[in-house]
N, C-alpha and C. Protein backbone atom coordinates (compact mmCIF):
# COMPACT_ATOMS: atom_id res chain seq x y z
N UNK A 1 -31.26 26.50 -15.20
CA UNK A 1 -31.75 25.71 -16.32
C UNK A 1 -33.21 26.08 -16.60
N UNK A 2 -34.03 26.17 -17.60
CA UNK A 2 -35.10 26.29 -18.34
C UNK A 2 -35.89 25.01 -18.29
N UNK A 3 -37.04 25.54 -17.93
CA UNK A 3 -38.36 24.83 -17.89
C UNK A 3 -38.08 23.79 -19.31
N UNK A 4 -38.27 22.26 -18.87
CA UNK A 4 -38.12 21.49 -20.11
C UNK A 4 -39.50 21.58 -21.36
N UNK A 5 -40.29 22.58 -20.72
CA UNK A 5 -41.58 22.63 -21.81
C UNK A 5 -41.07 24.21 -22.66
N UNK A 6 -40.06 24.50 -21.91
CA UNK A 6 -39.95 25.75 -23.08
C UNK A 6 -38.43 25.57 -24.05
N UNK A 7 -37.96 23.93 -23.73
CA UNK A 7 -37.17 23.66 -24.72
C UNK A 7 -37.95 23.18 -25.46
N UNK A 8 -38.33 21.80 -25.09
CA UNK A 8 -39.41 20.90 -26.65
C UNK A 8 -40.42 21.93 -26.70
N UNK A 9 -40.45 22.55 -28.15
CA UNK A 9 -41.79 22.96 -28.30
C UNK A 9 -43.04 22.09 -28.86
N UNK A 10 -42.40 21.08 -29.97
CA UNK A 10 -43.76 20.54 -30.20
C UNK A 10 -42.77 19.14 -31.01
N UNK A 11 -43.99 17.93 -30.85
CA UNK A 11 -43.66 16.83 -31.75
C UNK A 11 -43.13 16.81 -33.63
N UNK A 12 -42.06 16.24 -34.34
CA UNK A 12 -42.80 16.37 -35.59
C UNK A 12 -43.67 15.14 -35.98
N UNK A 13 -44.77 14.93 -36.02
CA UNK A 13 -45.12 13.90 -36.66
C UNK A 13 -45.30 13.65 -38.60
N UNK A 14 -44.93 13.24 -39.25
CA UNK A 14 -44.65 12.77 -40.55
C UNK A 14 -44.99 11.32 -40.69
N UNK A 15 -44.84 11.20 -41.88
CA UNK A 15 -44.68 9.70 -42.67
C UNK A 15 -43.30 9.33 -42.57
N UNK A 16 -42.30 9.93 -42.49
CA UNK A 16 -40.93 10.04 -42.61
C UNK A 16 -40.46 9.36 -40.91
N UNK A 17 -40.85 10.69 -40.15
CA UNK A 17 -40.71 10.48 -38.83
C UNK A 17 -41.71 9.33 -37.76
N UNK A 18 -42.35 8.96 -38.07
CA UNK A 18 -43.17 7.58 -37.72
C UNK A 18 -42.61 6.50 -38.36
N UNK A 19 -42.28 6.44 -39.38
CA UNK A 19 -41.30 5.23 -39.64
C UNK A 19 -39.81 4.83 -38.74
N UNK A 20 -39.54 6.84 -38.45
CA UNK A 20 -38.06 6.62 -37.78
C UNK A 20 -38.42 5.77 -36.09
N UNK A 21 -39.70 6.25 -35.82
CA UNK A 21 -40.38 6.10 -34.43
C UNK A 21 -40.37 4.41 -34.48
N UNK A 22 -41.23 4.00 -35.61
CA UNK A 22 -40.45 2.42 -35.42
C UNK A 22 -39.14 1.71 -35.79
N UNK A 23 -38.68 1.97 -36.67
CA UNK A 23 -37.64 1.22 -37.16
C UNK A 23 -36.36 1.16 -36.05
N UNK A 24 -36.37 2.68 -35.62
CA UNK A 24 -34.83 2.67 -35.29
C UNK A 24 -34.90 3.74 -33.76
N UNK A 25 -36.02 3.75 -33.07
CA UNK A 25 -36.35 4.15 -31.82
C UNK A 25 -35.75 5.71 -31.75
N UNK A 26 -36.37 6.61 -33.20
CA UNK A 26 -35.55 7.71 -33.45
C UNK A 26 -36.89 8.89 -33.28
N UNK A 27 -37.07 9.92 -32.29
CA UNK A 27 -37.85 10.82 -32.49
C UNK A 27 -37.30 12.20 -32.81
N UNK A 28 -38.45 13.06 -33.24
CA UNK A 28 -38.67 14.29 -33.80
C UNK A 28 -38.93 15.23 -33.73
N UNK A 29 -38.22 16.07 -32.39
CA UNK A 29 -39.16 17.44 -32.11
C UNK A 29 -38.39 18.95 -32.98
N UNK A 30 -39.74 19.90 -32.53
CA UNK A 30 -38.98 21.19 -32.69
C UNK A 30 -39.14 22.04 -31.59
N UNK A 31 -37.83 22.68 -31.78
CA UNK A 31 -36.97 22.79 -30.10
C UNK A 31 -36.65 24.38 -30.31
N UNK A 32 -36.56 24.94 -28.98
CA UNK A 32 -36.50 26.27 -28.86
C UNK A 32 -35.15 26.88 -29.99
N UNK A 33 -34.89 28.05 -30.55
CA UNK A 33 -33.29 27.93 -31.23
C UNK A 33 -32.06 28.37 -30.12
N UNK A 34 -32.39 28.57 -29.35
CA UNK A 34 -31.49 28.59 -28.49
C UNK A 34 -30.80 27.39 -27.42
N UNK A 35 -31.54 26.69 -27.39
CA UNK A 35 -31.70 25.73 -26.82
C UNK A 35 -30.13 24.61 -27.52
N UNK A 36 -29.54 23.56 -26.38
CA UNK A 36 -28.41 23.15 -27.20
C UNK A 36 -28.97 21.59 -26.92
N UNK A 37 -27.79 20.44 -27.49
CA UNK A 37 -27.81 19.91 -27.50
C UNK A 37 -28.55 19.03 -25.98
N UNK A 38 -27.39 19.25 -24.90
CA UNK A 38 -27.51 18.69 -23.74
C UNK A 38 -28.63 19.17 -23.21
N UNK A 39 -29.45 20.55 -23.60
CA UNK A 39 -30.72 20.81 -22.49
C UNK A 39 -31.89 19.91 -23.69
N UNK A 40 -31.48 19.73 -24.39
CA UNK A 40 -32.43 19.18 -25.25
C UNK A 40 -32.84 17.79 -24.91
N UNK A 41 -31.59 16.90 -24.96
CA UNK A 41 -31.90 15.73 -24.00
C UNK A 41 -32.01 15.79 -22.80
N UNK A 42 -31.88 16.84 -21.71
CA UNK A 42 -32.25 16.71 -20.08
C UNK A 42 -33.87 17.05 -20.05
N UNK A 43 -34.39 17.54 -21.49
CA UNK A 43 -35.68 18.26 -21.20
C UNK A 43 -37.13 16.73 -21.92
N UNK A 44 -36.07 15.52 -22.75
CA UNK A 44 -36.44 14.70 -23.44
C UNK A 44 -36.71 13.78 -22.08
N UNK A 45 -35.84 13.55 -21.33
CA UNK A 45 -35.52 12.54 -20.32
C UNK A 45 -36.59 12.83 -19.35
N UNK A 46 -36.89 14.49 -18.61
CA UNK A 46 -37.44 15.06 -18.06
C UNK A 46 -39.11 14.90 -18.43
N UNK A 47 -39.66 14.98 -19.62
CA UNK A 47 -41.10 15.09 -19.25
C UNK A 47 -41.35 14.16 -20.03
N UNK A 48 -40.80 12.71 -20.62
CA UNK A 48 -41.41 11.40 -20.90
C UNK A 48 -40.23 10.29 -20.04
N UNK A 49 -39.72 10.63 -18.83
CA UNK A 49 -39.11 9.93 -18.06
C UNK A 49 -38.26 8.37 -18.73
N UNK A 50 -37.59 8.52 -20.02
CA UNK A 50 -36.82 7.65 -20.96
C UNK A 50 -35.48 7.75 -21.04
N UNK A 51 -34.90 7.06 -21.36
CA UNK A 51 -32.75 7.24 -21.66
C UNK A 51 -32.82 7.71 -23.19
N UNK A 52 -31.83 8.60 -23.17
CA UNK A 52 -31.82 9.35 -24.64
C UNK A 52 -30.35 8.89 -24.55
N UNK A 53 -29.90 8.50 -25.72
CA UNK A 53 -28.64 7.86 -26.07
C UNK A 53 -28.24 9.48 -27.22
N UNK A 54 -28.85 9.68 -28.27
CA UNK A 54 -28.03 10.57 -28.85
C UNK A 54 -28.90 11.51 -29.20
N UNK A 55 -28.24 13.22 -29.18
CA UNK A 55 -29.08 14.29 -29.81
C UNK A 55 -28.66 14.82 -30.85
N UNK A 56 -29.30 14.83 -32.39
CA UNK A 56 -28.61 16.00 -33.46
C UNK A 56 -29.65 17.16 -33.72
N UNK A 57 -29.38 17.99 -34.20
CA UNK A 57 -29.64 19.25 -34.46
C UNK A 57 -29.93 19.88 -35.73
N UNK A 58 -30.53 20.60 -36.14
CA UNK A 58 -30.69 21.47 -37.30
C UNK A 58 -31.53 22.80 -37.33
N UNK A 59 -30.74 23.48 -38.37
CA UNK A 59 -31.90 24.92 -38.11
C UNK A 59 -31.88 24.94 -39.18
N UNK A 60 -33.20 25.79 -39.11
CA UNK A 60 -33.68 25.82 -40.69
C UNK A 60 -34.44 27.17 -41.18
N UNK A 61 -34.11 27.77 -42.60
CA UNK A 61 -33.91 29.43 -42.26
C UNK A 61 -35.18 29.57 -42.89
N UNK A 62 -36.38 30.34 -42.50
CA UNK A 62 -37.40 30.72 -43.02
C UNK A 62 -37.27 30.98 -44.26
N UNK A 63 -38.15 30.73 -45.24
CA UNK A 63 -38.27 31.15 -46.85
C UNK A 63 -38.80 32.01 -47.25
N UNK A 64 -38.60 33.07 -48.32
CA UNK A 64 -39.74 33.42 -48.48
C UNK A 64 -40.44 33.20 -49.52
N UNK A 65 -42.22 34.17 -49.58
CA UNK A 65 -42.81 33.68 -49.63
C UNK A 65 -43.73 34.77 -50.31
N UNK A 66 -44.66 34.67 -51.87
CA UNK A 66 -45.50 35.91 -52.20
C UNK A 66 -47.08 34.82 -51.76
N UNK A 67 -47.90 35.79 -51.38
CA UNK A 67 -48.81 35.22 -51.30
C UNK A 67 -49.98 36.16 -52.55
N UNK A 68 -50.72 35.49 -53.27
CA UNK A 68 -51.54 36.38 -54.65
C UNK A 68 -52.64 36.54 -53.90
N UNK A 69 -53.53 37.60 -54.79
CA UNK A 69 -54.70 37.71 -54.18
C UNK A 69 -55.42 38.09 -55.41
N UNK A 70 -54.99 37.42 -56.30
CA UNK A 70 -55.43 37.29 -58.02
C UNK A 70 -54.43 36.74 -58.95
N UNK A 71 -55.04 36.31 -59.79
CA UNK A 71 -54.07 35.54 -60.91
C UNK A 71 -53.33 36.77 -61.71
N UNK A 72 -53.57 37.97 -61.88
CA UNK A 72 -52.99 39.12 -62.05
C UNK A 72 -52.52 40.53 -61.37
N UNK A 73 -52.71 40.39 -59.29
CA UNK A 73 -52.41 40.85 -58.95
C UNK A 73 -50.70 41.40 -58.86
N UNK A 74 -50.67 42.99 -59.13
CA UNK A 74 -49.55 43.72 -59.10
C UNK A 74 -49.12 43.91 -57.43
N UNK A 75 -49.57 43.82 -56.83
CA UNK A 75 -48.98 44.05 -55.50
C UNK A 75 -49.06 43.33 -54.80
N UNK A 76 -48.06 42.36 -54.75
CA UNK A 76 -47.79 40.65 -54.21
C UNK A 76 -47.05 41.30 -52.78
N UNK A 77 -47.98 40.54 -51.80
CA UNK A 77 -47.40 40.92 -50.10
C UNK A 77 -46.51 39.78 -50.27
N UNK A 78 -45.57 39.90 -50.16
CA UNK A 78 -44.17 39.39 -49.61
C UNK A 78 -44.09 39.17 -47.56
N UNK A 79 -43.91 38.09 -47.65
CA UNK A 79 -43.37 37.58 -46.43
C UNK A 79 -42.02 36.43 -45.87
N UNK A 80 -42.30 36.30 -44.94
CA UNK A 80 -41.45 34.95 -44.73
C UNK A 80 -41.62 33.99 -43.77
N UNK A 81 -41.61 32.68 -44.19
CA UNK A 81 -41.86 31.80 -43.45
C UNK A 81 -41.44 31.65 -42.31
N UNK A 82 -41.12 31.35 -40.69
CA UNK A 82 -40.88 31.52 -39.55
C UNK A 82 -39.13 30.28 -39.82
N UNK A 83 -38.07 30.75 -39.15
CA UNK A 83 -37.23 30.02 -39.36
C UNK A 83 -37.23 29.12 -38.01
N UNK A 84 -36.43 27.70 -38.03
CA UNK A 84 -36.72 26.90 -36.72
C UNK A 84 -35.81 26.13 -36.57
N UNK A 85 -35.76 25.57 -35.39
CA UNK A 85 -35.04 24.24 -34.75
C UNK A 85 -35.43 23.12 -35.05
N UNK A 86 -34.75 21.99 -35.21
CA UNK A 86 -35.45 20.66 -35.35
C UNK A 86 -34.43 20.02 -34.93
N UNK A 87 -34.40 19.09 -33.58
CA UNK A 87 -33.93 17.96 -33.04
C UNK A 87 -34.51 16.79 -33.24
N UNK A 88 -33.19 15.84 -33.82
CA UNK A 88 -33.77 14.46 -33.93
C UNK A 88 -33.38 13.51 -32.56
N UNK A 89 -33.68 12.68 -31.51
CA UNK A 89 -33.38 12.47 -30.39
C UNK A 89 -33.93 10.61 -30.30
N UNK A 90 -32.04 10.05 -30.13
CA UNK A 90 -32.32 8.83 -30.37
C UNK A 90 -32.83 7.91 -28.73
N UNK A 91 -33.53 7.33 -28.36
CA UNK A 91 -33.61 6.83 -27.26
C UNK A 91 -32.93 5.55 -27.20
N UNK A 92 -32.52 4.62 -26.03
CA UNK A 92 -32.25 3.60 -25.57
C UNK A 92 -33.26 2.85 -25.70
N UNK A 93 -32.29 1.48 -26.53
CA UNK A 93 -33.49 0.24 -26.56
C UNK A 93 -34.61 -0.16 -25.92
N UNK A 94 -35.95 -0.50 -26.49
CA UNK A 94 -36.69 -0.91 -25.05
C UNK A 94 -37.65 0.56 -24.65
N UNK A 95 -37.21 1.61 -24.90
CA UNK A 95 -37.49 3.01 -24.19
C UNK A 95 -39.11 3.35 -25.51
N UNK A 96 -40.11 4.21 -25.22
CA UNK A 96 -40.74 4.83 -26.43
C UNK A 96 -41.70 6.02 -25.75
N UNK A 97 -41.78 6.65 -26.79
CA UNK A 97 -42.77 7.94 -26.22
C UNK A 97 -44.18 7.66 -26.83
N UNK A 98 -44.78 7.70 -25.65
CA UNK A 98 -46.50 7.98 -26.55
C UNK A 98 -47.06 9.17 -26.64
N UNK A 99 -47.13 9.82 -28.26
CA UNK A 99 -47.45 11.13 -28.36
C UNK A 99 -49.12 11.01 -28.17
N UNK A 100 -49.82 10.48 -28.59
CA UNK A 100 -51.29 10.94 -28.40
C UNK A 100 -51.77 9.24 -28.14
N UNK A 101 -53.03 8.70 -27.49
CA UNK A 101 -53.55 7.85 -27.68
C UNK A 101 -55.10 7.50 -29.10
N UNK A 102 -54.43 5.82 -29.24
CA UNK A 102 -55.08 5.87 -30.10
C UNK A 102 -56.68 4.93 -29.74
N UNK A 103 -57.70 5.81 -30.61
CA UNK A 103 -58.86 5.14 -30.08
C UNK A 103 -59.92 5.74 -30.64
């Protein structure tokens, strides 16, 4: 099994996802793409010591993307946005994660 810091890669925090954080004890990370369901919650449980009741999933495909370097530039660099994982991960009543302190 894999180090649970190289499944969660990072929090999402939002307006969206802080509402889910109170209303309905629902958090938001983005998670390695390889990574599945079940290491996702053993790695949730693992480094904020909480009961995870349910895990869903999504990937999401990089876009692309011209970036200008004038309002009439002819040679637009083309790229693409990085594609990713995003787990939503419901905890057990009572349970909460503290991402940063406030102060």
């Amino acid at each position: 099994m894999r180090d649970a810091r190289d499944v969660i890669i990072s929090p999402v925090v939002t307006e969206k996802t802080m509402g889910q954080m109170e209303a309905g004890n629902v958090y938001t990370f983005i998670v390695a793409k390889d990574s599945n369901k079940i290491e996702i919650g053993q790695a949730v449980e693992k480094l904020w010591d909480v009961k995870v009741l349910d895990v869903r999933t999504m990937r999401y495909a990089g876009k692309s993307r011209r970036s200008f370097m004038g309002r009439m530039a002819k040679n637009w660099s083309k790229g693409r946005r990085p594609s990713f994982k995003k787990a939503v991960v419901q905890l057990a009543e009572g349970e909460h994660i503290e991402f940063y302190e406030a102060g």
